[in-house]
N, C-alpha and C. Protein backbone atom coordinates (compact mmCIF):
# COMPACT_ATOMS: atom_id res chain seq x y z
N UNK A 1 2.22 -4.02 15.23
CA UNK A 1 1.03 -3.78 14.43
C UNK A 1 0.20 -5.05 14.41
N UNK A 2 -0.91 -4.86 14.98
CA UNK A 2 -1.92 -6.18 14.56
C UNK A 2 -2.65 -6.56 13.31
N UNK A 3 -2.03 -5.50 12.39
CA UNK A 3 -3.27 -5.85 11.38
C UNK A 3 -2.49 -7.06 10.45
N UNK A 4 -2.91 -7.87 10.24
CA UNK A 4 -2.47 -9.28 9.44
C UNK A 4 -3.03 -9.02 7.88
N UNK A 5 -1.60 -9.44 7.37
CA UNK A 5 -1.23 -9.13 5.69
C UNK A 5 -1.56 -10.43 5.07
N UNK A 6 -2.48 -10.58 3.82
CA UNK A 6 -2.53 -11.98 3.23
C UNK A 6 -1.48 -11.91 2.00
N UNK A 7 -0.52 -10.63 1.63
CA UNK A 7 0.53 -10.64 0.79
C UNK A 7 1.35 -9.22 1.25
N UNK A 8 2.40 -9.51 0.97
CA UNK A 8 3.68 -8.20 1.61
C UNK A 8 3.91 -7.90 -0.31
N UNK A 9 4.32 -6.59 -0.09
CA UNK A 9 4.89 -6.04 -1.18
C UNK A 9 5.96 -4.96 -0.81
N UNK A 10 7.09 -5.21 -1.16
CA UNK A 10 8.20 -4.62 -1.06
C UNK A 10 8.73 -3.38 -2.27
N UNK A 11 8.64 -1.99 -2.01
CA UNK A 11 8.76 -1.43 -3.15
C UNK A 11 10.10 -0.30 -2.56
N UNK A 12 10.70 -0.51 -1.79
CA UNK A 12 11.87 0.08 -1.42
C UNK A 12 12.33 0.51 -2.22
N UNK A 13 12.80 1.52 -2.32
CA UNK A 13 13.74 2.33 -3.31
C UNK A 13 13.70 2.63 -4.36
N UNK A 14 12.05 2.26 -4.88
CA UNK A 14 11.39 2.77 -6.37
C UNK A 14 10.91 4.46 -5.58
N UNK A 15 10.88 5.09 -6.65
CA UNK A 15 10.19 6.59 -7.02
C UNK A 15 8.76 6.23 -7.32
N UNK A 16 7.87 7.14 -7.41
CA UNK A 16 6.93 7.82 -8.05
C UNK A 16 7.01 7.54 -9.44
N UNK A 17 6.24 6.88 -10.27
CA UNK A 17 4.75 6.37 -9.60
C UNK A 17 4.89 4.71 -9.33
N UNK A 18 5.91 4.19 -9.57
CA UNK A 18 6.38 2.80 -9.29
C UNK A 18 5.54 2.02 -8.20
N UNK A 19 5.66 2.81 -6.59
CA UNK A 19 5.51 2.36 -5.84
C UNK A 19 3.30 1.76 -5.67
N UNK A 20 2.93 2.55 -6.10
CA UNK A 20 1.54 2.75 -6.54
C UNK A 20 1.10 2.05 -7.62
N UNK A 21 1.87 1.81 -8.40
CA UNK A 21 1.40 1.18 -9.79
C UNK A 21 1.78 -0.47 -9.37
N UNK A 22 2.82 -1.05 -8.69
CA UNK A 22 2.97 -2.08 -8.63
C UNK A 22 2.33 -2.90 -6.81
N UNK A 23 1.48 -1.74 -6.80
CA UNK A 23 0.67 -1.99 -5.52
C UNK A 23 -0.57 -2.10 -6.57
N UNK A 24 -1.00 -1.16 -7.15
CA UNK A 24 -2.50 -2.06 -8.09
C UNK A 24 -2.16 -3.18 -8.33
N UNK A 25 -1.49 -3.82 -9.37
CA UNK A 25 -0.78 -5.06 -9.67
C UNK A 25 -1.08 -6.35 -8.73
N UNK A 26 -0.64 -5.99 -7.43
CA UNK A 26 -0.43 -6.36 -6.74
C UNK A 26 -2.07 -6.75 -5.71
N UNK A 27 -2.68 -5.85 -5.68
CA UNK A 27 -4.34 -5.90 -5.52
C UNK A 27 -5.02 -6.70 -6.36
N UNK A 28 -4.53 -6.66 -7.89
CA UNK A 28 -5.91 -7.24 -8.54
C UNK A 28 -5.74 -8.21 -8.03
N UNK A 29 -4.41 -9.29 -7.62
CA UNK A 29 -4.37 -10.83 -7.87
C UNK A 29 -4.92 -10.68 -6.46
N UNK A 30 -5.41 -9.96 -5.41
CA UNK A 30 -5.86 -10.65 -4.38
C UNK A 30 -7.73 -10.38 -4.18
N UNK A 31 -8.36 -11.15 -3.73
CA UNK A 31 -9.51 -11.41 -3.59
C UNK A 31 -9.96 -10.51 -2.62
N UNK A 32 -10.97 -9.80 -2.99
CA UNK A 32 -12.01 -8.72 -1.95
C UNK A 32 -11.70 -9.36 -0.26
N UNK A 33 -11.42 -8.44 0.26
CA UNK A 33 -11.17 -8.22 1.65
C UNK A 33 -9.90 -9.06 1.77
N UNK A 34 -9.17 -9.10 1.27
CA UNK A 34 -7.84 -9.63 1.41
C UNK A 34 -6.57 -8.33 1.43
N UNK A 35 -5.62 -8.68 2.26
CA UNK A 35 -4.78 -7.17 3.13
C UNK A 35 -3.75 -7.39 2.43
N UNK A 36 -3.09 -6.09 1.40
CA UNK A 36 -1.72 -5.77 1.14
C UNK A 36 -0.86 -5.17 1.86
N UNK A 37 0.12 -5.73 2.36
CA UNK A 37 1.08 -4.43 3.14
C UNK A 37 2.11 -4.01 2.38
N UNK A 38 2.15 -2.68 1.97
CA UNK A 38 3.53 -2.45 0.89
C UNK A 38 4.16 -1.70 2.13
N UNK A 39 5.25 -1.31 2.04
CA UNK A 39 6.69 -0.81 2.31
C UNK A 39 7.22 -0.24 1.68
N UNK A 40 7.12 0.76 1.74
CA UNK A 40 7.84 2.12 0.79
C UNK A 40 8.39 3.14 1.61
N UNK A 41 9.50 3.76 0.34
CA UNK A 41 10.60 4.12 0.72
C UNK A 41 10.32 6.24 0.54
N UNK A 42 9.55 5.95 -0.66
CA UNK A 42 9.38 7.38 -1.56
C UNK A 42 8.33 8.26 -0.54
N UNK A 43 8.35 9.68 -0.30
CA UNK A 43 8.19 10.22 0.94
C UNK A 43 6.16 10.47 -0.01
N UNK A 44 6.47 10.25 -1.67
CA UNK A 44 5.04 10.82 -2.62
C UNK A 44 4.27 9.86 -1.88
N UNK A 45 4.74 8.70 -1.72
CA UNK A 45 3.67 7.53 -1.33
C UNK A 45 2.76 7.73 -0.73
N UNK A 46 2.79 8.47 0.69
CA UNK A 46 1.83 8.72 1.38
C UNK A 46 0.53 9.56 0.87
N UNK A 47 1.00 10.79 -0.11
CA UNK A 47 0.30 10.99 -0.75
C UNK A 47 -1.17 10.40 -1.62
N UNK A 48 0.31 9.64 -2.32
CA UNK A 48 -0.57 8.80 -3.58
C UNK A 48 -1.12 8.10 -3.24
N UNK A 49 -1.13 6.90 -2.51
CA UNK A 49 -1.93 6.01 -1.81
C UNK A 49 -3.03 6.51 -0.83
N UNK A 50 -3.05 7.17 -0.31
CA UNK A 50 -4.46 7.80 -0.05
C UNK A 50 -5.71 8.67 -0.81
N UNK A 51 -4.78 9.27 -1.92
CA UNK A 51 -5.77 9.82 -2.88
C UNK A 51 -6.06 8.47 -4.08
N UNK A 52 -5.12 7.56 -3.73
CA UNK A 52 -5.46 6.46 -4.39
C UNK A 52 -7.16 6.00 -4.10
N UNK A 53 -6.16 5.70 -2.66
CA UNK A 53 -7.86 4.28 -2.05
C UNK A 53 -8.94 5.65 -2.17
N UNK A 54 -9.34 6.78 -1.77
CA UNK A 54 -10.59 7.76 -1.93
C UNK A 54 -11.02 7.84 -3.81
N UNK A 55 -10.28 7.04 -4.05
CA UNK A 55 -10.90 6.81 -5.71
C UNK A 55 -10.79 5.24 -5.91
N UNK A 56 -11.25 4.35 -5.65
CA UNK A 56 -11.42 3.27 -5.27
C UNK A 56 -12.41 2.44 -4.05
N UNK A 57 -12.37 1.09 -4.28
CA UNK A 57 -13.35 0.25 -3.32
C UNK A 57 -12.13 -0.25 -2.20
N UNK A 58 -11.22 0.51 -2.43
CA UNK A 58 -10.19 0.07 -1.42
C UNK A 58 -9.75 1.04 -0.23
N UNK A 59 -9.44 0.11 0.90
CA UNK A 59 -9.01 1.22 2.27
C UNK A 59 -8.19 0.69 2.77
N UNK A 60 -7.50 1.79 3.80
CA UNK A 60 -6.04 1.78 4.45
C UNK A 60 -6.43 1.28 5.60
N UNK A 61 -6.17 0.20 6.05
CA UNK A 61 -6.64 -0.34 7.40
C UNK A 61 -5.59 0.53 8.39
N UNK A 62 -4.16 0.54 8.46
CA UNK A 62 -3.59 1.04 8.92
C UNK A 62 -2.11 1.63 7.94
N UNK A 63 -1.66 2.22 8.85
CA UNK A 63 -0.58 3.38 8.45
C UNK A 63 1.06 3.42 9.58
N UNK A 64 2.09 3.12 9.04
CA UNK A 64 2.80 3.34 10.08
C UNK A 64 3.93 4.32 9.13
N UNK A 65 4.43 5.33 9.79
CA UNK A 65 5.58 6.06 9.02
C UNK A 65 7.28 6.23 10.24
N UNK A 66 8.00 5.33 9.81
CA UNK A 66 9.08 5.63 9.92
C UNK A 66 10.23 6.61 10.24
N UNK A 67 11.29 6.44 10.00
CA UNK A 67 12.80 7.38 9.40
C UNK A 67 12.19 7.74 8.33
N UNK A 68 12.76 6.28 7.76
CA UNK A 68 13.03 6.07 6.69
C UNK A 68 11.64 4.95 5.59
N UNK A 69 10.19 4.68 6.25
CA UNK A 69 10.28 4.20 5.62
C UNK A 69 8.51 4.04 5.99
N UNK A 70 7.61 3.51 4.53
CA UNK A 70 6.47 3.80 4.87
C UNK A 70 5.62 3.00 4.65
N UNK A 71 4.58 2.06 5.68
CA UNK A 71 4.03 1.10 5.57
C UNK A 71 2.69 1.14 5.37
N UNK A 72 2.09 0.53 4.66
CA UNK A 72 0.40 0.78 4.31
C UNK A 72 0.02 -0.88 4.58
N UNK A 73 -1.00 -1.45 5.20
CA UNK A 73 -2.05 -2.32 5.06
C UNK A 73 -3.71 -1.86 4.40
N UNK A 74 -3.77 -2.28 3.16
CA UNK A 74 -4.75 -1.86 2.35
C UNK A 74 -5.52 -3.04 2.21
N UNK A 75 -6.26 -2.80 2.89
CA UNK A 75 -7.51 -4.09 1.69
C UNK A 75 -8.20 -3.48 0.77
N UNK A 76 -8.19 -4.86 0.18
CA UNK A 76 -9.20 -4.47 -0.94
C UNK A 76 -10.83 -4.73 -0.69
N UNK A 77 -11.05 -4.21 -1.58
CA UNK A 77 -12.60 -3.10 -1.96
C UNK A 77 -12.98 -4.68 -2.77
């Protein structure tokens, strides 16, 4: 994957809504156009995080899905 992360967030093995809530968290402290990559485990994620960023100044630069496991690079809005 080329897209370059200015912070990783690891939310493995949290549920719904964990994985989403500690990815906002995780956004405010970073500065407009700066890239989160979370890693999640919960299959909702994919969900939530896209109906997330379409209600937000934020987008999914890229997407990779796994076995087991589900990666988002989001910048922020």
């Amino acid at each position: 994957m080329g897209t370059q992360a200015d912070q990783e967030l690891d939310v493995t093995g949290l549920q719904c809504p964990m994985p989403l809530l500690k990815a906002k968290l995780a956004l405010n402290a970073l500065a407009p156009a700066q890239v989160l990559k979370v890693v999640a485990t919960d299959p909702a994620s994919e969900r939530d995080f896209y109906a997330f960023v379409q209600h937000s100044r934020h987008q999914i630069l890229a997407f990779e899905k796994h076995a087991d496991t589900y990666s988002y690079w989001i910048q922020k809005g």
